[in-house]
C-alpha atoms as a PDB file:
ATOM      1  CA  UNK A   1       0.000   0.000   0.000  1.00  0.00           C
ATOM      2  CA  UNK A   2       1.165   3.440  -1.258  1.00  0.00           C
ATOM      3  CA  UNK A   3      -0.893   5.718   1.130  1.00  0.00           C
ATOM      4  CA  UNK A   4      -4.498   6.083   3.230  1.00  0.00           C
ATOM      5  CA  UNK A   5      -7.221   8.245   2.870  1.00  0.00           C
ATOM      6  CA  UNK A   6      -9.561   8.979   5.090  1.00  0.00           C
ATOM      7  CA  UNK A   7     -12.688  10.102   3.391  1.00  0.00           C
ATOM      8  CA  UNK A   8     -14.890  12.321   5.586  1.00  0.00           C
ATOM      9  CA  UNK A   9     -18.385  14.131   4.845  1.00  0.00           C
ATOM     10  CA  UNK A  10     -18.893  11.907   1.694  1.00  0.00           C
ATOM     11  CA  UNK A  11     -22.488  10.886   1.778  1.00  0.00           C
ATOM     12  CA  UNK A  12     -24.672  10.238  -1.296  1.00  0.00           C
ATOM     13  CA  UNK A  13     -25.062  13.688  -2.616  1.00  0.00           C
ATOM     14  CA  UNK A  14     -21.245  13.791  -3.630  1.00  0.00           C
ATOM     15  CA  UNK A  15     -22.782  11.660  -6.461  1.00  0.00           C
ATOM     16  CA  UNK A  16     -25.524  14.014  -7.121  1.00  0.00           C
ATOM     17  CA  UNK A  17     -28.306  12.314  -8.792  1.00  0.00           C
ATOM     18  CA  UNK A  18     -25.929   9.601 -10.272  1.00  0.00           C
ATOM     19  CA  UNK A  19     -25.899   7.904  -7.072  1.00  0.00           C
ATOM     20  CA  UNK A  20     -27.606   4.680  -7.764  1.00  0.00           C
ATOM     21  CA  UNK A  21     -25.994   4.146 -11.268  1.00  0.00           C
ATOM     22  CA  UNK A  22     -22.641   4.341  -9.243  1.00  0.00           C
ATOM     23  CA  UNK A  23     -24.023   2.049  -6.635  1.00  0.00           C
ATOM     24  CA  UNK A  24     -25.593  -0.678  -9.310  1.00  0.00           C
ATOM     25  CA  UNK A  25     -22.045  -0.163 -10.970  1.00  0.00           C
ATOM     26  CA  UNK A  26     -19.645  -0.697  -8.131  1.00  0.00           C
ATOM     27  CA  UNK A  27     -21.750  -3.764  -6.473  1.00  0.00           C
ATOM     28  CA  UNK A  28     -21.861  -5.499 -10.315  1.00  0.00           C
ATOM     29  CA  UNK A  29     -18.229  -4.899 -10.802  1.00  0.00           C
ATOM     30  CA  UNK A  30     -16.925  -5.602  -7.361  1.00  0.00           C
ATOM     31  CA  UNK A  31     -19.470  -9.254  -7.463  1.00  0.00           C
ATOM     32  CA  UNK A  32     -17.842 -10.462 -10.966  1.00  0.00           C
ATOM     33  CA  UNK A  33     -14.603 -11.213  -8.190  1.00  0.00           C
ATOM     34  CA  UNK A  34     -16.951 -13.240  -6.142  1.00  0.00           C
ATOM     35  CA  UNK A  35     -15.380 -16.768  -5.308  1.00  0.00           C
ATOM     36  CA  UNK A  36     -18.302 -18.262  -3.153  1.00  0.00           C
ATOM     37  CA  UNK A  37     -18.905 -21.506  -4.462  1.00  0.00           C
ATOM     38  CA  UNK A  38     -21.605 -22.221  -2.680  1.00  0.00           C
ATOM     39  CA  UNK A  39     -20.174 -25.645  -1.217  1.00  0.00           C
ATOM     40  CA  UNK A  40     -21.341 -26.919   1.941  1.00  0.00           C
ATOM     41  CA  UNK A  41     -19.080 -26.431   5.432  1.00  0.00           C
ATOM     42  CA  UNK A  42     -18.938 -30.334   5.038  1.00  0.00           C
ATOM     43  CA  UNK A  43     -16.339 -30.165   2.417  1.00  0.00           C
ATOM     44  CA  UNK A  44     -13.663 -28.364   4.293  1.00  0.00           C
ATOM     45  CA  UNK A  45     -14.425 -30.684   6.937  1.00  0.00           C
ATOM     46  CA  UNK A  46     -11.007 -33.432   7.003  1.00  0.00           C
ATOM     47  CA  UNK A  47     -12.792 -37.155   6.789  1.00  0.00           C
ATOM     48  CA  UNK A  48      -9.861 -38.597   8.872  1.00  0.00           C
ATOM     49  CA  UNK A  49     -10.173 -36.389  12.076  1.00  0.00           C
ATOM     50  CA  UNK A  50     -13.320 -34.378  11.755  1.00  0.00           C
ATOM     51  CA  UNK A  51     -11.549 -30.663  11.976  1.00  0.00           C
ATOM     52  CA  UNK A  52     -12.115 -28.459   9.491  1.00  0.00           C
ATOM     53  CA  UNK A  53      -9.127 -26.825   6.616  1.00  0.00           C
ATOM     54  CA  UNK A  54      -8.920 -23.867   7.919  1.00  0.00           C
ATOM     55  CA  UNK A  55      -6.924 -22.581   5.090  1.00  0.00           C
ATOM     56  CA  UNK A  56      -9.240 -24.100   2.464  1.00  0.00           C
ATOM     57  CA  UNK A  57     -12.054 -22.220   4.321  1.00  0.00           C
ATOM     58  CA  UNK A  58     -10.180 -19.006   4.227  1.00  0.00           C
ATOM     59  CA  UNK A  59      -9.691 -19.279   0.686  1.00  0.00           C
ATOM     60  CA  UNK A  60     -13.442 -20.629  -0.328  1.00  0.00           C
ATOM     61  CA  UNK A  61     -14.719 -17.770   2.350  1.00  0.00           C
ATOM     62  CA  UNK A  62     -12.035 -15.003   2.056  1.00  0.00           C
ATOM     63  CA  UNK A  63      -9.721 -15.057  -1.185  1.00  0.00           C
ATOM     64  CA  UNK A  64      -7.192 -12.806  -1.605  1.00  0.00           C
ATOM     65  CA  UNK A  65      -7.268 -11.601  -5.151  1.00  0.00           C
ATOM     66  CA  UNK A  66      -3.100 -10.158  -5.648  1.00  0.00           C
ATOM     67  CA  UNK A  67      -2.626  -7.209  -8.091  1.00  0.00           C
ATOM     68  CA  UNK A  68      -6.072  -7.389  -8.982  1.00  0.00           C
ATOM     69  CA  UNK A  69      -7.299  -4.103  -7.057  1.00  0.00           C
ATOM     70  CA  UNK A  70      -5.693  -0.733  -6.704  1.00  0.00           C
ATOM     71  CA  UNK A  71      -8.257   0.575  -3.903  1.00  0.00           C
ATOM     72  CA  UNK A  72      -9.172  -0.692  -1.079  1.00  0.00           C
ATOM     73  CA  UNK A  73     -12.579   0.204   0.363  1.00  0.00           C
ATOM     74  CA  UNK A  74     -13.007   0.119   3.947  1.00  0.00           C
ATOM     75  CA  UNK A  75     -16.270   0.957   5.744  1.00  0.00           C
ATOM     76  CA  UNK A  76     -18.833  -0.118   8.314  1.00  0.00           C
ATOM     77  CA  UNK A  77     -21.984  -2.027   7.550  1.00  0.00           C
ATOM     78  CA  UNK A  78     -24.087   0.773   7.796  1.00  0.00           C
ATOM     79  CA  UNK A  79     -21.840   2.270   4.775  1.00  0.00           C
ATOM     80  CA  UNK A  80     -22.022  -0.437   2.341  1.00  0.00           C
ATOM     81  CA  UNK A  81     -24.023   0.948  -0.429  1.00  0.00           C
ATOM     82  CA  UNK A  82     -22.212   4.411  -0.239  1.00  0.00           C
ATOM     83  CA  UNK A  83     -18.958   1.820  -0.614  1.00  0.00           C
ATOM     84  CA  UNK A  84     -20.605   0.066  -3.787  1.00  0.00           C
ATOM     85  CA  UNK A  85     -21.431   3.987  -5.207  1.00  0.00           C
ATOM     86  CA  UNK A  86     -17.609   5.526  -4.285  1.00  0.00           C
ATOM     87  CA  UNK A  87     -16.436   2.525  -5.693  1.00  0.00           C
ATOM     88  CA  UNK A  88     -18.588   2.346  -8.969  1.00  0.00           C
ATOM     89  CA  UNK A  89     -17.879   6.178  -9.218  1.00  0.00           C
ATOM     90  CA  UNK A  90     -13.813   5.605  -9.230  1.00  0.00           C
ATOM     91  CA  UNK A  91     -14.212   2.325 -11.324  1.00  0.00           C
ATOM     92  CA  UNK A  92     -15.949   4.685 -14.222  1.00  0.00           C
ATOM     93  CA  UNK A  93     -14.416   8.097 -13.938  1.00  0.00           C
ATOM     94  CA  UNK A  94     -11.206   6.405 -12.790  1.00  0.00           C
ATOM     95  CA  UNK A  95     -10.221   3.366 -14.381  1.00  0.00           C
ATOM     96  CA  UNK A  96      -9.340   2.137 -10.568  1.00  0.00           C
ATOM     97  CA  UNK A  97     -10.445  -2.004  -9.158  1.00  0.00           C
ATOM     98  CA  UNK A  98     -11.722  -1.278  -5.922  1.00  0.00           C
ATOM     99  CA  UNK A  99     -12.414  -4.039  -3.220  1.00  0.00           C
ATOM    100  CA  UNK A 100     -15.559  -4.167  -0.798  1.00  0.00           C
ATOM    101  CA  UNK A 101     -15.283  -6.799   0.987  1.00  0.00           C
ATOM    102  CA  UNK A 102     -19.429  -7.337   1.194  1.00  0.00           C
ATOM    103  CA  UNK A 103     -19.440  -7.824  -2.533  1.00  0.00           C
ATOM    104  CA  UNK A 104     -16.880 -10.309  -3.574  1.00  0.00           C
ATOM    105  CA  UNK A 105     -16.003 -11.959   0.357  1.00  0.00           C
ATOM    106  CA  UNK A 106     -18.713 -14.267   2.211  1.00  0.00           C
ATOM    107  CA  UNK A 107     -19.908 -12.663   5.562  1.00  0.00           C
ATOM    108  CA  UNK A 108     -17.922 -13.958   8.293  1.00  0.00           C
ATOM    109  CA  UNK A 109     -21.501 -14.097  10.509  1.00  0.00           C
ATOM    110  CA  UNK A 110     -22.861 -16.443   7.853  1.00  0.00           C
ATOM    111  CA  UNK A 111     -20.106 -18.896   8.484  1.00  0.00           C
ATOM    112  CA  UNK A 112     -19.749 -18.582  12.095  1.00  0.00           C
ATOM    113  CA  UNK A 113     -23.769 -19.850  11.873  1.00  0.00           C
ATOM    114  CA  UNK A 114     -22.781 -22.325   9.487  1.00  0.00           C
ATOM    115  CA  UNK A 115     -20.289 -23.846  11.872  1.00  0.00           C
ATOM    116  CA  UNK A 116     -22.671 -23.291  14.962  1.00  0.00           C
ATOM    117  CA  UNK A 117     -24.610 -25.586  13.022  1.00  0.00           C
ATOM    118  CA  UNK A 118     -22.231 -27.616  12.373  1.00  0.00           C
ATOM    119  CA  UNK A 119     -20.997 -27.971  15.593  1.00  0.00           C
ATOM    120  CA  UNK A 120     -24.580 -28.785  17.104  1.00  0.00           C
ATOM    121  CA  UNK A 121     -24.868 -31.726  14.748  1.00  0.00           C
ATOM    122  CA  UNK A 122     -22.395 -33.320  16.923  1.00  0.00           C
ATOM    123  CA  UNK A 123     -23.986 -32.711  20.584  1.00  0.00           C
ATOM    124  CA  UNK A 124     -27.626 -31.574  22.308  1.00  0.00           C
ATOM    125  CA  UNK A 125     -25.386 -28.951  23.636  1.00  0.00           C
ATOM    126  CA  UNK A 126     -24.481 -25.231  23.015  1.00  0.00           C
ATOM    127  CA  UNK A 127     -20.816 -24.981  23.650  1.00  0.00           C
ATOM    128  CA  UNK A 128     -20.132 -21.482  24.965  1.00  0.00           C
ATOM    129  CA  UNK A 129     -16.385 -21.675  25.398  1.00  0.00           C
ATOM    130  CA  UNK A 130     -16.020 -23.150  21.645  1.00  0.00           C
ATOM    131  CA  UNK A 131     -18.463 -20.799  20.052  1.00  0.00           C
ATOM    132  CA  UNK A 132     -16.184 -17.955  21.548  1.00  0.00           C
ATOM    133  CA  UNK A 133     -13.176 -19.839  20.428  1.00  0.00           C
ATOM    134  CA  UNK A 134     -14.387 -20.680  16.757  1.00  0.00           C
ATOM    135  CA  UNK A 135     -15.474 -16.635  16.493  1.00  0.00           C
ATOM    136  CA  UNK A 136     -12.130 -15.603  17.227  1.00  0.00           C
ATOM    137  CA  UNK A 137     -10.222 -17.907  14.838  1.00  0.00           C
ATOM    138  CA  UNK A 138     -12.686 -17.089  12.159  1.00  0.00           C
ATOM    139  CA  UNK A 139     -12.342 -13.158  12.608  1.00  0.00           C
ATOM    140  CA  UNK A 140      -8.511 -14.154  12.608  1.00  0.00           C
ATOM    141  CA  UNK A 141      -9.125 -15.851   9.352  1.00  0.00           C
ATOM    142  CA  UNK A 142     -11.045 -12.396   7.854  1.00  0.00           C
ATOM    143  CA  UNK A 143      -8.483 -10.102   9.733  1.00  0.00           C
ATOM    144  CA  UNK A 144      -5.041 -11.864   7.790  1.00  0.00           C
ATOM    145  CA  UNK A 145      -7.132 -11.713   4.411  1.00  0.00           C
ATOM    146  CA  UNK A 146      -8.050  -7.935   4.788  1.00  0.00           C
ATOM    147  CA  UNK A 147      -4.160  -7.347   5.602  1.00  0.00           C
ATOM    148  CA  UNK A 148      -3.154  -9.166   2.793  1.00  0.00           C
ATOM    149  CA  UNK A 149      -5.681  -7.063   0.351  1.00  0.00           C
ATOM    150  CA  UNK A 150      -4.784  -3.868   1.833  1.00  0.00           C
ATOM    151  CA  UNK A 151      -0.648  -4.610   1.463  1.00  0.00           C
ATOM    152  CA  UNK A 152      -1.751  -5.351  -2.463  1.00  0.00           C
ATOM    153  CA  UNK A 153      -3.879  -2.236  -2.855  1.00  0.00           C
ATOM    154  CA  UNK A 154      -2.293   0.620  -4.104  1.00  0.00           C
ATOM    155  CA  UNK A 155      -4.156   2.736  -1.414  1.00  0.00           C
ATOM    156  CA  UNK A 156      -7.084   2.405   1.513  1.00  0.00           C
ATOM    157  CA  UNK A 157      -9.966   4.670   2.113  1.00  0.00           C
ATOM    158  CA  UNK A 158     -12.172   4.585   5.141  1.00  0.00           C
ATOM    159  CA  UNK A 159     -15.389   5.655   5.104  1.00  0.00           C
END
């Protein structure tokens, strides 16, 4: 990464009334990088010991895509769409990839369900401890791929 921006007071009217075409244009391009496959937690599941690949997972869940972005969009949930419209908006005007996560990476809280579910198959039981443990290791799993995005970006803006 070259350099950060932090991008204050941008809200939709920066767009004027171009705002959803940017939006529409930045969620379509950033989704044509989407990985998910779809497959079941059961096949990064190892037959021989019942623990799951966590590298497999991390890849199927969050792939890092190397010199394929040169911006990296960071933002909070709440920002998302005005992420899809800054990014459409430098993707057109700019020429510049830009990477929101929401678009092209699975949501970390779908997975963590998945493997609640998972995990339930295999007792009556709620396991408190291990839910807290699996969270962390799977928000380890997100945290090393954003790194690795944001190294390979050119440059990072937060919303």
């Amino acid at each position: 990464m070259y350099r950060g921006f932090n991008l204050l007071n941008i809200n939709e009217n920066f767009f004027g009334n171009d705002y959803e075409k940017y939006r529409n244009y930045g969620l379509a391009c950033c989704s044509r990088f989407s990985k998910l496959a779809n497959k079941s937690l059961k096949d990064y599941v190892r037959k021989e010991n019942n623990l799951i690949d966590a590298s497999a997972l991390q890849e199927a869940w969050f792939p890092v895509f190397a010199n394929k972005f040169d911006v990296f969009i960071s933002h909070s949930h709440n920002d998302q769409n005005l992420a899809y419209a800054l990014a459409g908006w430098l993707m057109q005007e700019m020429k510049l990839n830009c990477f929101v996560d929401g678009a092209i990476w699975g949501s970390a809280d779908s997975l963590l369900y998945e493997l609640d579910l998972f995990r339930q198959s295999n007792s009556v039981y709620f396991d408190y401890k291990e839910r807290n443990l699996t969270n962390s290791q799977i928000h380890a799993l997100l945290i090393d791929s954003i790194m690795q995005m944001i190294k390979d970006c050119e440059c990072l803006f937060f919303l």
